[in-house]
C-alpha atoms as a PDB file:
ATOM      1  CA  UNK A   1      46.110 134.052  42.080  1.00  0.00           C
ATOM      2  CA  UNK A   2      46.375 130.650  39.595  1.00  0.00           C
ATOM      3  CA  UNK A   3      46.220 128.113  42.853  1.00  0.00           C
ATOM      4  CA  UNK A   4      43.424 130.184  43.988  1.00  0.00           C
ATOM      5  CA  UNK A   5      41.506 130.124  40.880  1.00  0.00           C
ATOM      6  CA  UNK A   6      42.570 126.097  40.337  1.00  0.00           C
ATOM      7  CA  UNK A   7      41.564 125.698  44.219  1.00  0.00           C
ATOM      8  CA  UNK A   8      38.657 127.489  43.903  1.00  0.00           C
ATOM      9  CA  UNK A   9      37.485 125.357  40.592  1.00  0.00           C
ATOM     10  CA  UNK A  10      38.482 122.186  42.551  1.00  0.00           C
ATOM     11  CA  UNK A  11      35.941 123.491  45.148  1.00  0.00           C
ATOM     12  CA  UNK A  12      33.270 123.776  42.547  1.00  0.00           C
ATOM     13  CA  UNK A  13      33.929 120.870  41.102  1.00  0.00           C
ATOM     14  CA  UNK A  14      33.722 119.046  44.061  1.00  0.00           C
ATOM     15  CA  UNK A  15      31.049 120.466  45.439  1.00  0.00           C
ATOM     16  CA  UNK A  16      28.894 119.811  41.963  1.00  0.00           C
ATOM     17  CA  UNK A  17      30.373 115.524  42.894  1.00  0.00           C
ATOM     18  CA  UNK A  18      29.076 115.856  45.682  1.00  0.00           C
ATOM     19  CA  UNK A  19      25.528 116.873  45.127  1.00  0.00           C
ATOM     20  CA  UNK A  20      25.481 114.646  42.363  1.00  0.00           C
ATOM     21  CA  UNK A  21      26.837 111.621  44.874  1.00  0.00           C
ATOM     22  CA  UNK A  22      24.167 113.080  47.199  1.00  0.00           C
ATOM     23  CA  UNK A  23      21.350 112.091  44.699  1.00  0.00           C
ATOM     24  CA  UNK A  24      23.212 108.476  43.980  1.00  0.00           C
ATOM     25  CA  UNK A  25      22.925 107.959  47.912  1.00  0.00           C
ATOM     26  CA  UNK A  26      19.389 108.746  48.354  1.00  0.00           C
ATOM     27  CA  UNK A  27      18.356 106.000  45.658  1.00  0.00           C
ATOM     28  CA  UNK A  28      20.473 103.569  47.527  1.00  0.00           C
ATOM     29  CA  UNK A  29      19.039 101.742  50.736  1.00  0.00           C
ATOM     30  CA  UNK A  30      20.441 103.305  53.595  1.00  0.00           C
ATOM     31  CA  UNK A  31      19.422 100.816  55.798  1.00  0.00           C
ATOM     32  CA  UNK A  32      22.372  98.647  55.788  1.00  0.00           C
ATOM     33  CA  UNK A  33      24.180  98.150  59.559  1.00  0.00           C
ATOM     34  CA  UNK A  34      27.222  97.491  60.354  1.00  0.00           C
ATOM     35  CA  UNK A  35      27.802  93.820  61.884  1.00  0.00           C
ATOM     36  CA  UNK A  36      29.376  95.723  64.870  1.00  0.00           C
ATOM     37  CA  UNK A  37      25.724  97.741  65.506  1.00  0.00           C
ATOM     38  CA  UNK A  38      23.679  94.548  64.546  1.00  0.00           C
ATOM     39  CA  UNK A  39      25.724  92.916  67.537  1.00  0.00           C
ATOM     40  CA  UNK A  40      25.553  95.301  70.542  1.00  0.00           C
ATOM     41  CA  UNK A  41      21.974  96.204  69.957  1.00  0.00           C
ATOM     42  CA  UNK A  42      20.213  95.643  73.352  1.00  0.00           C
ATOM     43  CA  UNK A  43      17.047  98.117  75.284  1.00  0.00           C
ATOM     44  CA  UNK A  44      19.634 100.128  76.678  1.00  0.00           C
ATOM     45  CA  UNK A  45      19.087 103.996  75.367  1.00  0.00           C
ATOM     46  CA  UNK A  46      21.926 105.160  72.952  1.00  0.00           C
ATOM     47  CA  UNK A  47      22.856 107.577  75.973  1.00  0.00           C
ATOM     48  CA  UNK A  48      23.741 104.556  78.152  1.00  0.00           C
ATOM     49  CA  UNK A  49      25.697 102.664  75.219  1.00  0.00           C
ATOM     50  CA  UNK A  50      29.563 103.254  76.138  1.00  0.00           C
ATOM     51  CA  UNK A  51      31.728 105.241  73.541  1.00  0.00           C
ATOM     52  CA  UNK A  52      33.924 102.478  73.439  1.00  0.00           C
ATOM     53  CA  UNK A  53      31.884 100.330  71.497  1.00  0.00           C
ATOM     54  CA  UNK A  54      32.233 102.682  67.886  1.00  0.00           C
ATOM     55  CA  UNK A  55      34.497 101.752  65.994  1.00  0.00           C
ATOM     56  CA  UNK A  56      37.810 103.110  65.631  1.00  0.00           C
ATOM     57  CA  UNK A  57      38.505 105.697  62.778  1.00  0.00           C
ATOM     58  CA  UNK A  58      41.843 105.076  60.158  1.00  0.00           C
ATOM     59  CA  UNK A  59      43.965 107.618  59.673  1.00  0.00           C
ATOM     60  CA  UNK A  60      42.232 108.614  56.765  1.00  0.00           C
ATOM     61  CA  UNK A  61      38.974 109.900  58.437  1.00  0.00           C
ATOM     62  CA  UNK A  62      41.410 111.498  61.561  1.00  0.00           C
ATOM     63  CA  UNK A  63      42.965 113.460  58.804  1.00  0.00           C
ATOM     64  CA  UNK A  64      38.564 114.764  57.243  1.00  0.00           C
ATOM     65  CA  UNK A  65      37.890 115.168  60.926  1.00  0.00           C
ATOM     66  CA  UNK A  66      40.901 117.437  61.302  1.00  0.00           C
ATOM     67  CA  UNK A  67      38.995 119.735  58.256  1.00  0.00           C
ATOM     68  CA  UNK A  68      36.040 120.090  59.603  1.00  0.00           C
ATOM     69  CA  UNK A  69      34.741 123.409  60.840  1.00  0.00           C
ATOM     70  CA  UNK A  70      33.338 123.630  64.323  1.00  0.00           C
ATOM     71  CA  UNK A  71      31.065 126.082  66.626  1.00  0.00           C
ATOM     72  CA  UNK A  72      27.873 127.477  65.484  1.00  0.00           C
ATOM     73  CA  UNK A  73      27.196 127.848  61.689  1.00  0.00           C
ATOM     74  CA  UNK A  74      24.581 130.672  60.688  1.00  0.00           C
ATOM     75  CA  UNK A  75      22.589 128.712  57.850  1.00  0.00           C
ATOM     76  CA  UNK A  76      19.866 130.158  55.176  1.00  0.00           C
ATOM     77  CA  UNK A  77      16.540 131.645  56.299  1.00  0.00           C
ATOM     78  CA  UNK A  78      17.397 132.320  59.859  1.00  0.00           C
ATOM     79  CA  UNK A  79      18.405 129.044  60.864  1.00  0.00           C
ATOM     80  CA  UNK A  80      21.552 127.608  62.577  1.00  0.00           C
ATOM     81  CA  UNK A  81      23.634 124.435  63.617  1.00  0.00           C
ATOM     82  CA  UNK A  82      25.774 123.590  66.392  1.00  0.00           C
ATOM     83  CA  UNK A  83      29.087 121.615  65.271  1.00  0.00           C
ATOM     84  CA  UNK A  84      30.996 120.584  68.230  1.00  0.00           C
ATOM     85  CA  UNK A  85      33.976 117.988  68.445  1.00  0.00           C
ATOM     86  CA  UNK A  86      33.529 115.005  70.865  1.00  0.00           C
ATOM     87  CA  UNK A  87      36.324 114.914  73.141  1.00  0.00           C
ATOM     88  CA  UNK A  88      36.200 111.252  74.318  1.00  0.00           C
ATOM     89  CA  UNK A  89      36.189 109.646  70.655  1.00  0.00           C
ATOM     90  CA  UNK A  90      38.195 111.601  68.270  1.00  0.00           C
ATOM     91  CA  UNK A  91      36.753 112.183  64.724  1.00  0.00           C
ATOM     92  CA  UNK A  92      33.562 112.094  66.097  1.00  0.00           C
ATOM     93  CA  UNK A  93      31.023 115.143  65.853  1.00  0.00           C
ATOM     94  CA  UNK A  94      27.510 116.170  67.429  1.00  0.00           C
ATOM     95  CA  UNK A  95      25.106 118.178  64.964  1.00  0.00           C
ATOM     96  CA  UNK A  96      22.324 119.944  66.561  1.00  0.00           C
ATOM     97  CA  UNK A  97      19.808 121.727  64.765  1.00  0.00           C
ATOM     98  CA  UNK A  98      16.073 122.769  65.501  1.00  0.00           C
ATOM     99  CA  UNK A  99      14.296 119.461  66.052  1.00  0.00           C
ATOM    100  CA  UNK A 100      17.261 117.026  65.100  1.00  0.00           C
ATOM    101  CA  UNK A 101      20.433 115.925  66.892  1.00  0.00           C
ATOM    102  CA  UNK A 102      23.102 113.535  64.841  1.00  0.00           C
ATOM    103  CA  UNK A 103      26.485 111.754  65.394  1.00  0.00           C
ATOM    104  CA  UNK A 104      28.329 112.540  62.902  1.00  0.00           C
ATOM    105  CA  UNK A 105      31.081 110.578  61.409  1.00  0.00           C
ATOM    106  CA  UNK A 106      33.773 110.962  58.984  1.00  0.00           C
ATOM    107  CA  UNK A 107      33.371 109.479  55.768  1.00  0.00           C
ATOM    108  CA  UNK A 108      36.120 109.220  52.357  1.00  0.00           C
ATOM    109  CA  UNK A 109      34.706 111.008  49.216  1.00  0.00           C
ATOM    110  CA  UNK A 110      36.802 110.954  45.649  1.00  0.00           C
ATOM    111  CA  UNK A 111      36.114 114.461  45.363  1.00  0.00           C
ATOM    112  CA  UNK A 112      37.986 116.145  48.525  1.00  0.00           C
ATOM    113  CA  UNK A 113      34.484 117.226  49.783  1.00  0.00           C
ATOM    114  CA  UNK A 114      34.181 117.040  53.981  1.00  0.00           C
ATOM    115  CA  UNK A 115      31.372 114.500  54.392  1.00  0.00           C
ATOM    116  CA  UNK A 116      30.446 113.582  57.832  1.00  0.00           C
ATOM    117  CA  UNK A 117      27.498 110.720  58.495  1.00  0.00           C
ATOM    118  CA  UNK A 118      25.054 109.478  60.869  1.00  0.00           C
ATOM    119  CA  UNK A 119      24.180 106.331  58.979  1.00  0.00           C
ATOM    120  CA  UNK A 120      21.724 105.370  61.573  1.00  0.00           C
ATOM    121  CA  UNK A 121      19.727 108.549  60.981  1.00  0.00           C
ATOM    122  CA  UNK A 122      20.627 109.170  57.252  1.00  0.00           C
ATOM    123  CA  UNK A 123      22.148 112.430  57.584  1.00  0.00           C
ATOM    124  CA  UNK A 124      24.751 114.075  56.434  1.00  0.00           C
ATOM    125  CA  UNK A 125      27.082 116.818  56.235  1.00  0.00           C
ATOM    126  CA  UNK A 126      28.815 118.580  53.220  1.00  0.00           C
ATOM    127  CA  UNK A 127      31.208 120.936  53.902  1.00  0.00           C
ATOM    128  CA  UNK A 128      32.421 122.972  50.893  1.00  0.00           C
ATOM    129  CA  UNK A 129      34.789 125.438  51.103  1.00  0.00           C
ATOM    130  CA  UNK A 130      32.452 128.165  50.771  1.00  0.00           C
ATOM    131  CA  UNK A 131      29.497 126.617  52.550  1.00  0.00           C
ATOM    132  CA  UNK A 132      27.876 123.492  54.090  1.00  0.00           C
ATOM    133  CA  UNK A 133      24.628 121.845  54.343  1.00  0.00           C
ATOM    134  CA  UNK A 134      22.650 119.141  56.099  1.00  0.00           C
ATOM    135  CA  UNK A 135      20.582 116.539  54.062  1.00  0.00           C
ATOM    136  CA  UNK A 136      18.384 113.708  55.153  1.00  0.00           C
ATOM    137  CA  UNK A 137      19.081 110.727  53.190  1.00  0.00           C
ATOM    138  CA  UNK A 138      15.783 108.872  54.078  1.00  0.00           C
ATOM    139  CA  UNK A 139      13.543 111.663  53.327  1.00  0.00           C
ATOM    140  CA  UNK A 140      15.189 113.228  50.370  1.00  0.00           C
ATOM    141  CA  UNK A 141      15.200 116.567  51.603  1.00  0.00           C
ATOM    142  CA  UNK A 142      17.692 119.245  52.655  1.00  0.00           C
ATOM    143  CA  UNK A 143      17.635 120.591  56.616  1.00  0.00           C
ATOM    144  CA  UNK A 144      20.466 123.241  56.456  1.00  0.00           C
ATOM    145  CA  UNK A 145      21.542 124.986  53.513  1.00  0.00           C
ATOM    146  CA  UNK A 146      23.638 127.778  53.116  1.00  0.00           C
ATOM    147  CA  UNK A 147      25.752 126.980  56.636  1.00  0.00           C
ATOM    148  CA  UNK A 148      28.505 129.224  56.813  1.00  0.00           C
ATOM    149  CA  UNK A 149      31.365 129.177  59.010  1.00  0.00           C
ATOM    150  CA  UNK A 150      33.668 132.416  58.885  1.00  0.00           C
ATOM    151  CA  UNK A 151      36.322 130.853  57.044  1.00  0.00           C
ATOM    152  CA  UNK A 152      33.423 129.561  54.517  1.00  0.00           C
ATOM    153  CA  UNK A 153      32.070 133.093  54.216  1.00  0.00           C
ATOM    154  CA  UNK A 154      35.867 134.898  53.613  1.00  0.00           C
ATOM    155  CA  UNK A 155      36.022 131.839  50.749  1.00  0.00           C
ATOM    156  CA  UNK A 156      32.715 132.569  49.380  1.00  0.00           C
ATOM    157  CA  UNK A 157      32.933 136.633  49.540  1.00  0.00           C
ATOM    158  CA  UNK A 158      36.378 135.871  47.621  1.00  0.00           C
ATOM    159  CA  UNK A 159      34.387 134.212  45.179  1.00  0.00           C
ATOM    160  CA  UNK A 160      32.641 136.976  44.016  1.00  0.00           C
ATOM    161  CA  UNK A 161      35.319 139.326  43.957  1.00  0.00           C
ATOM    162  CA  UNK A 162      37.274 137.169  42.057  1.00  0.00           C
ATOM    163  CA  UNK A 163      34.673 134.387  40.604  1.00  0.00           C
ATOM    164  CA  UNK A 164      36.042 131.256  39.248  1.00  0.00           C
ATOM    165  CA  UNK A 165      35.950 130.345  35.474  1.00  0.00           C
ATOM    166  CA  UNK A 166      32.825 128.941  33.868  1.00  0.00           C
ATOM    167  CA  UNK A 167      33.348 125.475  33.743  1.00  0.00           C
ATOM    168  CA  UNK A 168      31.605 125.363  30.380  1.00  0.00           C
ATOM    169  CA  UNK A 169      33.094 128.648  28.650  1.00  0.00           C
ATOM    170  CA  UNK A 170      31.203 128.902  25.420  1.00  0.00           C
ATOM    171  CA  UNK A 171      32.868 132.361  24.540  1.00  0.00           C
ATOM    172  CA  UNK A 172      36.129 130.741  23.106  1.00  0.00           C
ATOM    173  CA  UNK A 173      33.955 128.168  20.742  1.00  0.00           C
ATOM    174  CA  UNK A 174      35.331 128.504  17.114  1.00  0.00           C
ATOM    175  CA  UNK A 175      32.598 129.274  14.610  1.00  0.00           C
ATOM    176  CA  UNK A 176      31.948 126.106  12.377  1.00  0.00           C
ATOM    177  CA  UNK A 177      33.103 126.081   9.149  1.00  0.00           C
ATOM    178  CA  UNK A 178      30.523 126.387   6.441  1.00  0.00           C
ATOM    179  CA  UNK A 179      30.701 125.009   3.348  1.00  0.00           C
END
């Protein structure tokens, strides 16, 4: 029951990071391509570009893509996205939604968070360990919230059986000492 409650704080934590990164990212230019894009850029349509020509992932990103939770993900208000693994470049992901369509990409976070990116497109994907959630970078705004795979939504009922401690408990504060 301790690792849970220490994994389940790490989850919070991290999930707290990483809407705070979020935030960071959306005052930053998103706008900067790779040399690699910059250079194969012709009038071809991106359906006719070969999957050959993105780049490799390390290990590192392999390991985030191994995480990540695929099928379709019942989100808030009725809504719902389609995760689904490319099998001709591994560590790769498609994310469909109403009206949108990504290629999504792992990407290293500090915090443990799943983050996948389509740089191009400024989106991207937070997975949490009780939910997920799509944001658009260049409009500032959320398009998924509240995505749930099963495993997400056994994490989060646990949650509320057994919620995790305040992480600012003010119960325990000594009284001050007046003189």
């Amino acid at each position: 029951m301790r690792n849970l409650n220490r994994c389940l704080i790490r989850c919070l934590l991290a999930g707290v990071f990483a809407h705070l990164c979020a935030g960071i990212a959306l005052a930053q230019a998103p706008n900067q391509v790779p040399n690699t894009v910059k250079a194969s850029k012709k009038k071809e349509s991106p359906k006719s570009l070969p999957v050959a020509e993105e780049p490799t992932l390390a290990p590192h990103e392999i390991n985030i893509a191994e995480r990540v939770h695929v099928g379709t993900l019942p989100c808030e208000l009725g809504a719902s996205v389609r995760m689904t693994a490319d099998a001709n470049a591994p560590g790769y992901f498609t994310l469909q939604g109403k009206g949108y369509k990504y290629r999504m990409r792992p990407v290293a976070t500090s915090t443990g968070a799943i983050r996948l990116e389509d740089e191009k497109a400024g989106a991207v994907w937070l997975q949490l360990a009780n939910k997920s959630m799509l944001m658009d970078q260049k409009n500032g705004r959320r398009l998924a919230d509240e995505c749930a795979h099963p495993d997400q939504v056994a994490v989060a009922n646990d949650m509320k059986v057994n919620p995790p401690p305040a992480l600012i408990d003010v119960s325990n504060v000594a009284t001050p000492v007046r003189r």
